[in-house]
N, C-alpha and C. Protein backbone atom coordinates (compact mmCIF):
# COMPACT_ATOMS: atom_id res chain seq x y z
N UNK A 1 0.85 -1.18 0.00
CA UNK A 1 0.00 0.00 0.00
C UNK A 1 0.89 1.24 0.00
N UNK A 2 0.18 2.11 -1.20
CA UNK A 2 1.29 3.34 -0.96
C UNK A 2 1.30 4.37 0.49
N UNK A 3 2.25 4.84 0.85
CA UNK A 3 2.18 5.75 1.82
C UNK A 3 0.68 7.09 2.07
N UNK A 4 0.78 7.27 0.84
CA UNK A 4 0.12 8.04 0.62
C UNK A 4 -1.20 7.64 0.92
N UNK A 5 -1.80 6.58 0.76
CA UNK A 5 -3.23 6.10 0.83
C UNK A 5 -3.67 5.92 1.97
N UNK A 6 -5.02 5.79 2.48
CA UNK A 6 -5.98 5.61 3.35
C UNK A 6 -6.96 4.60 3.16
N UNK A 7 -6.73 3.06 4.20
CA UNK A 7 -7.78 2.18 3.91
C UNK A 7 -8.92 3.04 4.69
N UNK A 8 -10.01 2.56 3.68
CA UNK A 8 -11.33 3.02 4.14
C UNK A 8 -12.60 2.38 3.97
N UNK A 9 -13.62 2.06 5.01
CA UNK A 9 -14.90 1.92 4.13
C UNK A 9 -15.79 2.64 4.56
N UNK A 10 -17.06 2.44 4.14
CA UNK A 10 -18.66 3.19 4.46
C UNK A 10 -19.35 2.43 4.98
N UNK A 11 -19.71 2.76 6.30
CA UNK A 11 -20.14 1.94 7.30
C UNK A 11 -21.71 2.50 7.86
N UNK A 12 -22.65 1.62 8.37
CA UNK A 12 -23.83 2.08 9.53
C UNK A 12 -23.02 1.68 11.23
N UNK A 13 -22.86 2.53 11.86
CA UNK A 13 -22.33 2.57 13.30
C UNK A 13 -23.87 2.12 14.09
N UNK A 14 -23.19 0.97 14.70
CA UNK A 14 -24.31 0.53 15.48
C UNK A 14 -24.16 1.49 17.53
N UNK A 15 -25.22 1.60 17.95
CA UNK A 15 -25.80 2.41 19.26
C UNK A 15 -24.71 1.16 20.27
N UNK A 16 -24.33 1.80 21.09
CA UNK A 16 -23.64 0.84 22.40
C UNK A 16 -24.31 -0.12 23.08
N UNK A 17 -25.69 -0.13 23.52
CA UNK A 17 -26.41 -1.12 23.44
C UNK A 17 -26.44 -2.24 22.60
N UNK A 18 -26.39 -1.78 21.08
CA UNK A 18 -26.50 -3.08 20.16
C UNK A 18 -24.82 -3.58 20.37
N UNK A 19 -23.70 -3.02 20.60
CA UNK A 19 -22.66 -3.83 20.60
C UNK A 19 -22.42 -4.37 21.48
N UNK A 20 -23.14 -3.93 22.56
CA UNK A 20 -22.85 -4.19 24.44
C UNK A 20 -23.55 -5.64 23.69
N UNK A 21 -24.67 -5.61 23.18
CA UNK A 21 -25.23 -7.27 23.23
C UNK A 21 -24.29 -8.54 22.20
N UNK A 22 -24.11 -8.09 21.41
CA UNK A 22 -22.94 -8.28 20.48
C UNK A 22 -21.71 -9.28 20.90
N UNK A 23 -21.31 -7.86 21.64
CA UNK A 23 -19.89 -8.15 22.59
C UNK A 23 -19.97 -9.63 23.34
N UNK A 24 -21.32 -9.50 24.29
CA UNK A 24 -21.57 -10.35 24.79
C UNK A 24 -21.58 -11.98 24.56
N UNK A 25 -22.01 -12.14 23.53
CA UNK A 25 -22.30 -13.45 22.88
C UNK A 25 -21.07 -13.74 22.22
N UNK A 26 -20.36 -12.84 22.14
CA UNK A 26 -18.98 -13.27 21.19
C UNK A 26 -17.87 -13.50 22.47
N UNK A 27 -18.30 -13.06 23.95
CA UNK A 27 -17.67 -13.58 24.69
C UNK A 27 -17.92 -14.86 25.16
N UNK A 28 -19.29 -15.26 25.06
CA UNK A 28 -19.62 -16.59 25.58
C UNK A 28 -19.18 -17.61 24.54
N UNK A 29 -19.18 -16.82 23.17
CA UNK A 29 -18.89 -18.36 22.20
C UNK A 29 -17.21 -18.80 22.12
N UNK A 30 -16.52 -16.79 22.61
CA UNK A 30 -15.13 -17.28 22.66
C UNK A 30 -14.57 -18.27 23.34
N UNK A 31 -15.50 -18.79 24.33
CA UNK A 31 -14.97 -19.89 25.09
C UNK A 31 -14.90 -21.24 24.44
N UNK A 32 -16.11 -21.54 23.52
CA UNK A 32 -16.53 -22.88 23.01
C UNK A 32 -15.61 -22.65 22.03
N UNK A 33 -15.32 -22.07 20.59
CA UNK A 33 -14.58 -22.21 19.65
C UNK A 33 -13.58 -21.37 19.71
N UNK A 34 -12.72 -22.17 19.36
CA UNK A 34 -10.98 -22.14 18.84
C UNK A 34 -10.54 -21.79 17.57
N UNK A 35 -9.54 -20.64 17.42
CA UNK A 35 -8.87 -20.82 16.17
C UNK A 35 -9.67 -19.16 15.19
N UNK A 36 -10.70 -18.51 16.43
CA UNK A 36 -11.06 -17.38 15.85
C UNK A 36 -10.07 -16.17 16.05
N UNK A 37 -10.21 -14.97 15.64
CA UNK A 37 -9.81 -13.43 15.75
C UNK A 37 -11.19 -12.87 15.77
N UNK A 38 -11.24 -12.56 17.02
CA UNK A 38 -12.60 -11.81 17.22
C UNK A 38 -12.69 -10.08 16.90
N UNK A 39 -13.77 -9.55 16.75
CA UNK A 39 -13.85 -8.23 16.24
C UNK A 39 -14.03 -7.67 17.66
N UNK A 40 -13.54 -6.29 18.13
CA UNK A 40 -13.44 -5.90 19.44
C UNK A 40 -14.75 -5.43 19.48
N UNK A 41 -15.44 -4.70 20.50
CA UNK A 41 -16.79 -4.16 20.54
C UNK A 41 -17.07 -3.02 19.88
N UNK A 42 -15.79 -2.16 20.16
CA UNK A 42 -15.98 -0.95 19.68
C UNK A 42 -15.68 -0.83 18.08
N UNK A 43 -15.42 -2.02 17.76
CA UNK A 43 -15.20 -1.74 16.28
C UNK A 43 -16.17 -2.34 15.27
N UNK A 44 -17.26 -2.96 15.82
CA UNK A 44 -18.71 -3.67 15.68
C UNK A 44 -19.22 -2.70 14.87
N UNK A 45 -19.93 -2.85 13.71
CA UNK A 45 -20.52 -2.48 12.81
C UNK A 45 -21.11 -2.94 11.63
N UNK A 46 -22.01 -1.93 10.10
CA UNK A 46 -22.41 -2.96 9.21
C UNK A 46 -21.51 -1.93 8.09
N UNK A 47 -20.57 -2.78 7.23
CA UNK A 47 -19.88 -2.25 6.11
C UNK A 47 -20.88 -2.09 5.13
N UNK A 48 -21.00 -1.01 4.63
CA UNK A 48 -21.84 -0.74 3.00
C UNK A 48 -21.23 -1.30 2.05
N UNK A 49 -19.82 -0.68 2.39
CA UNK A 49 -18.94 -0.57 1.20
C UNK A 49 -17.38 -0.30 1.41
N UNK A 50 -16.54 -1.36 1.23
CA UNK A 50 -14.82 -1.50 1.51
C UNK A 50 -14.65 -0.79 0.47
N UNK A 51 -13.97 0.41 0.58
CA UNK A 51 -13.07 0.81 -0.31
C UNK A 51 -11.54 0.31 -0.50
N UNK A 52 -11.23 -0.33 0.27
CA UNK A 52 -9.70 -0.32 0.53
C UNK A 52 -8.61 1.23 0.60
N UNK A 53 -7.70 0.73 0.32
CA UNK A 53 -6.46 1.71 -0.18
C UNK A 53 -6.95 3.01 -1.16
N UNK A 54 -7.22 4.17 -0.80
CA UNK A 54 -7.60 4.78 -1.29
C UNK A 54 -7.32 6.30 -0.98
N UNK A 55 -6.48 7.11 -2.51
CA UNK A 55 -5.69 8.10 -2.34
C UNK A 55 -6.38 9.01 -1.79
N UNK A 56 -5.63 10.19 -1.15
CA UNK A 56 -6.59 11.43 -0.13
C UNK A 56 -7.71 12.11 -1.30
N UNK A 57 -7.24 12.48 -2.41
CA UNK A 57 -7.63 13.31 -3.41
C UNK A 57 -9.20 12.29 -3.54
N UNK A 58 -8.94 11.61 -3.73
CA UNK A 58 -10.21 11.17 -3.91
C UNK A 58 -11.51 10.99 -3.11
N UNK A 59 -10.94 11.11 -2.20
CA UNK A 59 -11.86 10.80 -0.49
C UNK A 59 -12.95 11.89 -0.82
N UNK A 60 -13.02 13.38 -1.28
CA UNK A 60 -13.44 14.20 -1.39
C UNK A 60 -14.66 13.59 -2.49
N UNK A 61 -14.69 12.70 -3.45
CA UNK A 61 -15.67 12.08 -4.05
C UNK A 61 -16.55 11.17 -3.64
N UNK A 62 -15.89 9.98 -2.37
CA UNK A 62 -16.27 9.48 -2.00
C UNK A 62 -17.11 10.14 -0.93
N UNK A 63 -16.76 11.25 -0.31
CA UNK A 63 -17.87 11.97 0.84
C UNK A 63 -18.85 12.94 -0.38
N UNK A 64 -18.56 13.01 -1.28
CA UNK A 64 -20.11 13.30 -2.23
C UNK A 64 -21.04 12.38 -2.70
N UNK A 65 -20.31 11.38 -3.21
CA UNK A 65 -21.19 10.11 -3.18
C UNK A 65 -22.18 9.21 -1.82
N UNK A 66 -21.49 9.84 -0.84
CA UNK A 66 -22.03 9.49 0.73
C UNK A 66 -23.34 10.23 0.54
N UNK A 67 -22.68 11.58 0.57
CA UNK A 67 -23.95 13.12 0.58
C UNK A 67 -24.72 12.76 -0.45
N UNK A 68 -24.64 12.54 -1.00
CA UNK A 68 -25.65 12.34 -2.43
C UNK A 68 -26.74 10.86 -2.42
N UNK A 69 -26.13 9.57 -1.73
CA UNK A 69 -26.99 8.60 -1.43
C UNK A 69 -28.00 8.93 -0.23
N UNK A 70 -27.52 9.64 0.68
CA UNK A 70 -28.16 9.93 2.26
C UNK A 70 -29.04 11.04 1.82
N UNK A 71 -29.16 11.39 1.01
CA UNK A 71 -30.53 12.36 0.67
C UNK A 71 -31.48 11.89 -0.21
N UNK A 72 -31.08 10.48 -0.61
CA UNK A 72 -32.70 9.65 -1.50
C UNK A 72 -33.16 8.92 -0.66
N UNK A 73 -32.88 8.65 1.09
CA UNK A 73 -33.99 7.86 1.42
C UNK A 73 -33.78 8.19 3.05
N UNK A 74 -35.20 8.36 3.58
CA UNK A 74 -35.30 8.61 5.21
C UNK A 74 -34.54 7.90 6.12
N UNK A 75 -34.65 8.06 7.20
CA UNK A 75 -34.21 7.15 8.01
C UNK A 75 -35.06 6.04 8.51
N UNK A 76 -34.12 5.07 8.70
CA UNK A 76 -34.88 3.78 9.02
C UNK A 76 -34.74 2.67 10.16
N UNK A 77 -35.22 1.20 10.55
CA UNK A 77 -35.22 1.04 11.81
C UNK A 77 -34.57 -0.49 11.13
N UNK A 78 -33.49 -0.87 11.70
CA UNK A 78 -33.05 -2.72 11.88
C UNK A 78 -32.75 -3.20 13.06
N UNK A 79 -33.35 -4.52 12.82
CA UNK A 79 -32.93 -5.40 14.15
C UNK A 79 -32.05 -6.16 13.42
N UNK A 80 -31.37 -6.49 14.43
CA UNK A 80 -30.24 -7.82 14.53
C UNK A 80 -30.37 -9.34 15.51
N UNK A 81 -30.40 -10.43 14.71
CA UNK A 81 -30.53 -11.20 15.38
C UNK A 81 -29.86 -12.39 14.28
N UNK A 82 -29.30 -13.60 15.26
CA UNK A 82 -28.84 -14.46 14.32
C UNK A 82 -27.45 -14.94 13.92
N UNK A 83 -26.92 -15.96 13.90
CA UNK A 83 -25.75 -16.42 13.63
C UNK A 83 -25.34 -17.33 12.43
N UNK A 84 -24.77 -16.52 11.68
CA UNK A 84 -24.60 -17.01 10.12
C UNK A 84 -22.71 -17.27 10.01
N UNK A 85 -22.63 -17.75 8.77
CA UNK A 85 -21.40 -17.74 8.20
C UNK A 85 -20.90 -17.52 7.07
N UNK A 86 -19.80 -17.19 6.71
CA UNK A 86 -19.27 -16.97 5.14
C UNK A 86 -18.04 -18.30 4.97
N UNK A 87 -17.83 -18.62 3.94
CA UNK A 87 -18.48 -18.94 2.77
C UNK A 87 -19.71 -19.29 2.73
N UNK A 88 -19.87 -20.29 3.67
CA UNK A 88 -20.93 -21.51 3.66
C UNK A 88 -21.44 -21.71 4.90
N UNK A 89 -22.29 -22.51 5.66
CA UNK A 89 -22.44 -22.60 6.83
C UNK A 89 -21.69 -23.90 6.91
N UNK A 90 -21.50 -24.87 6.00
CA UNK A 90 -20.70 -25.72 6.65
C UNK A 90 -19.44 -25.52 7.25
N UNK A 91 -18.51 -24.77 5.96
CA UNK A 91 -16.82 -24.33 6.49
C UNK A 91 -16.68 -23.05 6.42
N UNK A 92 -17.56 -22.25 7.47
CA UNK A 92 -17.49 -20.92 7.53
C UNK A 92 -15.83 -20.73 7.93
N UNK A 93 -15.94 -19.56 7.32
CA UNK A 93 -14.71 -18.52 8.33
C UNK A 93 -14.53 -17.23 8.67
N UNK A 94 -16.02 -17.16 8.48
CA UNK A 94 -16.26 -15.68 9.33
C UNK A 94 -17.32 -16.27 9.66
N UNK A 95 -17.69 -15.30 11.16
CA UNK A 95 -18.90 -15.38 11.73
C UNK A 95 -19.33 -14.12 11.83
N UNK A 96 -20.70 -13.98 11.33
CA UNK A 96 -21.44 -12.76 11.75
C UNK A 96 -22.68 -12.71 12.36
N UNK A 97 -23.42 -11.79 12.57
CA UNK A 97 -24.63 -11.63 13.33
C UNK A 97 -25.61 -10.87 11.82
N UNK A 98 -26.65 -11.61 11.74
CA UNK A 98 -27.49 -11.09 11.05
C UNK A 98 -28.56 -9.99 11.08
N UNK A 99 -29.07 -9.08 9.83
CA UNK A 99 -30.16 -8.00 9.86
C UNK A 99 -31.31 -9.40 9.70
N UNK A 100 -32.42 -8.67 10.54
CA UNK A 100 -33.22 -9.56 10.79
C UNK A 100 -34.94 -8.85 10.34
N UNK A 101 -34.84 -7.72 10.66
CA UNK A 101 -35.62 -6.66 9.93
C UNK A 101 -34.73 -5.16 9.25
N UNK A 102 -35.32 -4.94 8.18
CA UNK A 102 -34.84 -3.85 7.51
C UNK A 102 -33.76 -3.81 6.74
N UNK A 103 -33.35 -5.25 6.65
CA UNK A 103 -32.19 -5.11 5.41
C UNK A 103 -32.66 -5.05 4.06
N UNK A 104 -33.75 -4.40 4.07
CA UNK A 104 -34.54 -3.74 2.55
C UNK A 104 -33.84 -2.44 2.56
N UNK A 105 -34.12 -1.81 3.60
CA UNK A 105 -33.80 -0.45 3.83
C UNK A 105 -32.00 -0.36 3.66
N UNK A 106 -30.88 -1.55 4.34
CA UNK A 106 -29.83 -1.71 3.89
C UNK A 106 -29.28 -1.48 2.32
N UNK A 107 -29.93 -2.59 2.03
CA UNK A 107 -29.55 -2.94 0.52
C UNK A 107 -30.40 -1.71 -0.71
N UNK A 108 -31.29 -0.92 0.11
CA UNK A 108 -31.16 0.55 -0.84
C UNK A 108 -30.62 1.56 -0.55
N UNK A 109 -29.95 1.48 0.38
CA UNK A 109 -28.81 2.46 0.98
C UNK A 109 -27.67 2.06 0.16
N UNK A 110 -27.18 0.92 0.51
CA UNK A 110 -26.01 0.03 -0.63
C UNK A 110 -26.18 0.44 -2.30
N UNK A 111 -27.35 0.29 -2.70
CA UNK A 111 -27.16 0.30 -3.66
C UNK A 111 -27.49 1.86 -4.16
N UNK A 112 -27.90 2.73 -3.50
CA UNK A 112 -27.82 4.19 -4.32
C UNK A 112 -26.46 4.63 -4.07
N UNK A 113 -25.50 3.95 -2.68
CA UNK A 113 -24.37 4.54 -2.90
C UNK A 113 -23.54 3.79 -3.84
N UNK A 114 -23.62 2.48 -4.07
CA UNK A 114 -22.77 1.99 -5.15
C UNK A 114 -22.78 2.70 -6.70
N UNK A 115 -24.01 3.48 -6.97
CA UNK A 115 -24.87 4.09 -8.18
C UNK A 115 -23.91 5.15 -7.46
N UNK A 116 -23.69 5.74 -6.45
CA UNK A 116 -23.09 7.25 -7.05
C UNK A 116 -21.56 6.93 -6.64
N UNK A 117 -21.36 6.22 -6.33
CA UNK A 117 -19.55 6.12 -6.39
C UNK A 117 -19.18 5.86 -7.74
N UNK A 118 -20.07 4.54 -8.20
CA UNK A 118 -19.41 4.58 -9.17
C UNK A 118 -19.72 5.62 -10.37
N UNK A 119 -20.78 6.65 -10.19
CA UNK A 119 -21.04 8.18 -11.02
C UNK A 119 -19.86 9.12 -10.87
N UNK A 120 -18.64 8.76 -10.02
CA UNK A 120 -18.17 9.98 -9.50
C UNK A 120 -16.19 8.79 -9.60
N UNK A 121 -16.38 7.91 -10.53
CA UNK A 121 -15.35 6.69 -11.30
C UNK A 121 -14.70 6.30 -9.77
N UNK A 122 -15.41 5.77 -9.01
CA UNK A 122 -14.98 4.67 -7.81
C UNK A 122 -15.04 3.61 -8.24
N UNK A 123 -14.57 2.58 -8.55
CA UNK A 123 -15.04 1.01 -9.28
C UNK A 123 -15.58 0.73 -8.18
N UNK A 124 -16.72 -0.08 -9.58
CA UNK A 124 -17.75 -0.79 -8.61
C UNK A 124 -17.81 -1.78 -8.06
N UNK A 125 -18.43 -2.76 -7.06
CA UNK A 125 -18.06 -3.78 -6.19
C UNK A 125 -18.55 -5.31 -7.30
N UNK A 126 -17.33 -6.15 -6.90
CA UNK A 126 -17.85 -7.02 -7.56
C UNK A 126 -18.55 -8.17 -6.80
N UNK A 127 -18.78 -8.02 -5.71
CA UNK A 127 -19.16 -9.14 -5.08
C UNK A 127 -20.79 -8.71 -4.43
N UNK A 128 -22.03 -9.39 -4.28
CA UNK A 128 -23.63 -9.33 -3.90
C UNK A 128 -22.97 -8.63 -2.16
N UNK A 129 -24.17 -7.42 -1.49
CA UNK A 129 -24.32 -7.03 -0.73
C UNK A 129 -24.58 -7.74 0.15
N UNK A 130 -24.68 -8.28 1.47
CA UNK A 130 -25.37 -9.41 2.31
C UNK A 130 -25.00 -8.68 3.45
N UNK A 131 -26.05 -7.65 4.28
CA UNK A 131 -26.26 -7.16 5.33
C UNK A 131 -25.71 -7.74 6.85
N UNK A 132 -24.32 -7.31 7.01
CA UNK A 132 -24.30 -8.47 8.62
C UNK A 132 -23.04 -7.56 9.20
N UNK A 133 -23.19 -8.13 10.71
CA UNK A 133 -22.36 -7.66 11.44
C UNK A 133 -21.18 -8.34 11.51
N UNK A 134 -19.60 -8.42 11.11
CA UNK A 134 -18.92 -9.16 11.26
C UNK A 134 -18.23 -9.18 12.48
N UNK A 135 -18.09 -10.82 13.64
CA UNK A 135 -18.05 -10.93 15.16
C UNK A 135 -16.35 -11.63 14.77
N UNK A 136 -16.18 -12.70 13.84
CA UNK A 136 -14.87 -12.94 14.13
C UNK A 136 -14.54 -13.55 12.68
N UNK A 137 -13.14 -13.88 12.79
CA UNK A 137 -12.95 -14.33 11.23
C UNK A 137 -11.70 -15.45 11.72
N UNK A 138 -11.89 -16.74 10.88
CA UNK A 138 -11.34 -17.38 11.47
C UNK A 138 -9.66 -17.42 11.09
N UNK A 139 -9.04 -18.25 11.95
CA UNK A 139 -7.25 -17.81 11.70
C UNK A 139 -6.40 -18.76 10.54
N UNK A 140 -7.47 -19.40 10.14
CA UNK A 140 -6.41 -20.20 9.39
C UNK A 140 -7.58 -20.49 7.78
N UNK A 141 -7.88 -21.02 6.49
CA UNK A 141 -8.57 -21.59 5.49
C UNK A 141 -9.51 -22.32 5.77
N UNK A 142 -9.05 -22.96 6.82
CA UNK A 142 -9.67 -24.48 7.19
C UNK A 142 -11.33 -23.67 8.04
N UNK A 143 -11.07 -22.57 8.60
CA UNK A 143 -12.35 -22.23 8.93
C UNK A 143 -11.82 -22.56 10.76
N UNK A 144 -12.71 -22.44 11.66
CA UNK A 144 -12.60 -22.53 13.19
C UNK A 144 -13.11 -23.69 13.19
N UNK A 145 -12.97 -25.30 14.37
CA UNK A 145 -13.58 -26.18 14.78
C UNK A 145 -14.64 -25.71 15.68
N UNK A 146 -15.92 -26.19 15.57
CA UNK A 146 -16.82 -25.92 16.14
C UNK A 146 -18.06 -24.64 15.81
N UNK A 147 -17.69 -23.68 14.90
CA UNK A 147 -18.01 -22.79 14.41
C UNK A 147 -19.45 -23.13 13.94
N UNK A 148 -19.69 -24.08 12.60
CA UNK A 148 -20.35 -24.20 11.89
C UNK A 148 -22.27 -24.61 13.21
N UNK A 149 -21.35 -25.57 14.26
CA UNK A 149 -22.64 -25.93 15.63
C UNK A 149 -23.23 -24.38 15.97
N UNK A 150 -23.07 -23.22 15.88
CA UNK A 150 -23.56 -22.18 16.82
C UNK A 150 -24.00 -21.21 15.64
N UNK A 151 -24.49 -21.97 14.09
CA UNK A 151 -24.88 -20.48 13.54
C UNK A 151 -26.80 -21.18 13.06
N UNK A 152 -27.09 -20.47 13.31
CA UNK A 152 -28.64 -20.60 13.16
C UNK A 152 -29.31 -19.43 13.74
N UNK A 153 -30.50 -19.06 14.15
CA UNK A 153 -31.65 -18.51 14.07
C UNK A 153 -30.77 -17.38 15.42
N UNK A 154 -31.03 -17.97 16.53
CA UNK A 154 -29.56 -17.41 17.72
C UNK A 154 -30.31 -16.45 18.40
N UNK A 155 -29.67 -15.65 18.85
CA UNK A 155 -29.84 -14.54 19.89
C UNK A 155 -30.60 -13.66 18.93
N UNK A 156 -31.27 -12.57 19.90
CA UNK A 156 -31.67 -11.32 19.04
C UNK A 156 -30.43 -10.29 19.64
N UNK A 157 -30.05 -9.00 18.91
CA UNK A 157 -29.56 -8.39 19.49
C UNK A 157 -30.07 -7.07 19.79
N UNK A 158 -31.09 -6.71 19.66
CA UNK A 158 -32.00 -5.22 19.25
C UNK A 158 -31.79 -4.35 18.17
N UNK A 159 -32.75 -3.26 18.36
CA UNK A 159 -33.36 -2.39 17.21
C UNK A 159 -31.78 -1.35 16.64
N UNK A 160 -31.36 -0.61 15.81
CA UNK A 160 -31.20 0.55 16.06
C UNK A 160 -31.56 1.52 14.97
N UNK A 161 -31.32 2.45 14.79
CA UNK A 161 -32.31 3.67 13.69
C UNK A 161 -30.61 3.53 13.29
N UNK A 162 -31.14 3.75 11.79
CA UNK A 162 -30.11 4.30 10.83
C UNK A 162 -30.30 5.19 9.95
N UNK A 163 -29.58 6.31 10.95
CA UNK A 163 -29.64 7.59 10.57
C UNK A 163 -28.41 8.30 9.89
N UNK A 164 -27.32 7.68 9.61
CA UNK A 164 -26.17 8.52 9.35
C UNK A 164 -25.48 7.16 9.18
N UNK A 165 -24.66 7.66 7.82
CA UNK A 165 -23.50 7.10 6.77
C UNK A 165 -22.25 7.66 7.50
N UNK A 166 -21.25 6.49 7.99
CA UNK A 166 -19.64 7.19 8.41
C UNK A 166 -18.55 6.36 7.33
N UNK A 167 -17.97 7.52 6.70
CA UNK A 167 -16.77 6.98 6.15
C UNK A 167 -15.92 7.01 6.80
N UNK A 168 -15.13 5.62 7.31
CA UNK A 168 -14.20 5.23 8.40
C UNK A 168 -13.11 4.70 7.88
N UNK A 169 -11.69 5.24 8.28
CA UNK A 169 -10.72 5.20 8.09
C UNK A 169 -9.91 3.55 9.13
N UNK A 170 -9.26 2.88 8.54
CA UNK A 170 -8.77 1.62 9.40
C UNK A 170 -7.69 1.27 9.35
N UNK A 171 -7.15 1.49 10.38
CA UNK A 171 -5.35 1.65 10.51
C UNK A 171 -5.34 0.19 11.67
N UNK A 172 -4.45 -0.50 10.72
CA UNK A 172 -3.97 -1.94 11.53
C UNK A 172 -2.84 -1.49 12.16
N UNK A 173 -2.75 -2.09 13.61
CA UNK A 173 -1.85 -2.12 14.86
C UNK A 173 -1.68 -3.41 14.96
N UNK A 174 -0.77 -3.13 16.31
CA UNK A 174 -0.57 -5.06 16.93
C UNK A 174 -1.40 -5.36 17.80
N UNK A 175 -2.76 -4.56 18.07
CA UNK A 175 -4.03 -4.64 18.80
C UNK A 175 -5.02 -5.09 18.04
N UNK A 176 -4.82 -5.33 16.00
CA UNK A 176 -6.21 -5.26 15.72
C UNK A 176 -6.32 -3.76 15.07
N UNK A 177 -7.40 -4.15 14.47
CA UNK A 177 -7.78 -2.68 13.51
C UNK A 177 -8.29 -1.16 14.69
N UNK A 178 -7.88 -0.15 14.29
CA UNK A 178 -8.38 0.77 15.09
C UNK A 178 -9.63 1.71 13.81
N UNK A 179 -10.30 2.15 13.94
CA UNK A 179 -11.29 3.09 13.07
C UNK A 179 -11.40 3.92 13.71
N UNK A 180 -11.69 5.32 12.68
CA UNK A 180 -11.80 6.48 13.20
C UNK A 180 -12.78 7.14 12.23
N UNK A 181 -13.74 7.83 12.21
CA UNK A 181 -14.71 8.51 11.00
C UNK A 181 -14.02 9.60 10.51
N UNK A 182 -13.59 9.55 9.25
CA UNK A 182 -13.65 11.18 8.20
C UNK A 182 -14.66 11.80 7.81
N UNK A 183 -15.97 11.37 7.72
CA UNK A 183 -16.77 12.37 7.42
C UNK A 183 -18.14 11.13 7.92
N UNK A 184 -19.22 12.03 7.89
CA UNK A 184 -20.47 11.51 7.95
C UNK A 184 -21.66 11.82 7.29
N UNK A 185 -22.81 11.49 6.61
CA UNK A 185 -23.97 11.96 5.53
C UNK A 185 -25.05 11.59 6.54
N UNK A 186 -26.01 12.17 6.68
CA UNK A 186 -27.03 12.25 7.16
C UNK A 186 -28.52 11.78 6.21
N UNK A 187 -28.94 11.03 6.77
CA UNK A 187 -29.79 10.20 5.76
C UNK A 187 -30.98 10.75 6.16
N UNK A 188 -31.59 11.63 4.74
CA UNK A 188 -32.91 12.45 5.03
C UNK A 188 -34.11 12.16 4.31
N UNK A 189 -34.72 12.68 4.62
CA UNK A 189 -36.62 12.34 4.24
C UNK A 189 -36.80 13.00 2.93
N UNK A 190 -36.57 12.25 1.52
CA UNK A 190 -36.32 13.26 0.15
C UNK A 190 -37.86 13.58 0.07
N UNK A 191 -38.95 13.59 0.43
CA UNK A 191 -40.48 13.71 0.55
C UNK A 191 -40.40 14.61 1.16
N UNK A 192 -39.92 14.80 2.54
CA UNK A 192 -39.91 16.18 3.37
C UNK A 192 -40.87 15.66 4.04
N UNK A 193 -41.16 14.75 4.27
CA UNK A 193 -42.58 14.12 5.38
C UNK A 193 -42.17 13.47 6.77
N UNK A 194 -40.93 13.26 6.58
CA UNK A 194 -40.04 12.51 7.66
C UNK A 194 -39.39 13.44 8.73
């Protein structure tokens, strides 16, 4: 990565409550399975959109493309509940927590900002949107032992309003990723009824 660049993505910041519950369950499962890297609490969230490595000059497009999606649709309400996996549920190697209501409202947030990044020459994503909280990722190909027993229907974790787009900056340490927000869009009522 050049010096010059800034990993980044576009994130919904979940309320301390929803990570306090989060946190929780990822402490009780840290006990049963082996072989994870868990996500810390405070860094709990839902990615829109990884930008990666991405020069300063441009950041200034990417917070118009933010501003510009957060004014086609109100704010809205998701719950979280649920324990899924990536690839597969058999040999996952990530574990996440699922949107359980309102990942309609997600995936048109996702997709008016994917429509204006890539209006404003951000390449576009090549991989399907799938709404989730990521809790741990496992340390090796093979996936974690025991992983695949604990993902089903699961805990709920509660509501929160999603009101505001943060483009978050992610600087790896020997602690784990740290994030910090560069800018934020405010997601408004384009009706004016909201």
């Amino acid at each position: 990565m050049r010096e010059d660049t800034v990993r980044t993505f576009v994130a919904v910041l979940l309320p301390d409550r929803v990570r306090a519950g989060l946190a929780a369950v990822s402490a009780e499962l840290r006990g049963q399975i082996r072989g994870l890297a868990w996500v810390r609490a405070e860094n709990l969230h839902i990615t829109l959109r990884f930008l990666g490595a991405i020069e300063p000059e441009r950041l200034a497009r990417v917070r118009e493309s933010m501003a510009a999606a957060a004014a086609t649709l109100a704010p809205f309400t998701m719950s979280l509940g649920g324990l899924g996996g990536f690839p597969s549920g058999r040999a996952p190697r990530v574990l996440w927590a699922g949107v359980t209501a309102g990942a309609e409202g997600l995936e048109s947030l996702y997709t008016v900002l994917e429509a204006a990044l890539v209006a404003r020459g951000i390449p576009g994503e090549s991989r399907a949107f799938h709404p989730h909280v990521t809790l741990a990722r496992a340390r090796n190909l093979r996936g974690a032992d025991g992983l695949a027993t604990v993902l089903g229907a699961g805990p709920a974790f509660g509501e929160a309003r999603v009101e505001t787009l943060h483009l978050m900056r992610s600087e790896l340490g020997p602690r784990g990723a740290r994030y910090s927000a560069l800018a934020e869009a405010l997601l408004s009522d384009p009706s004016g009824a909201g």
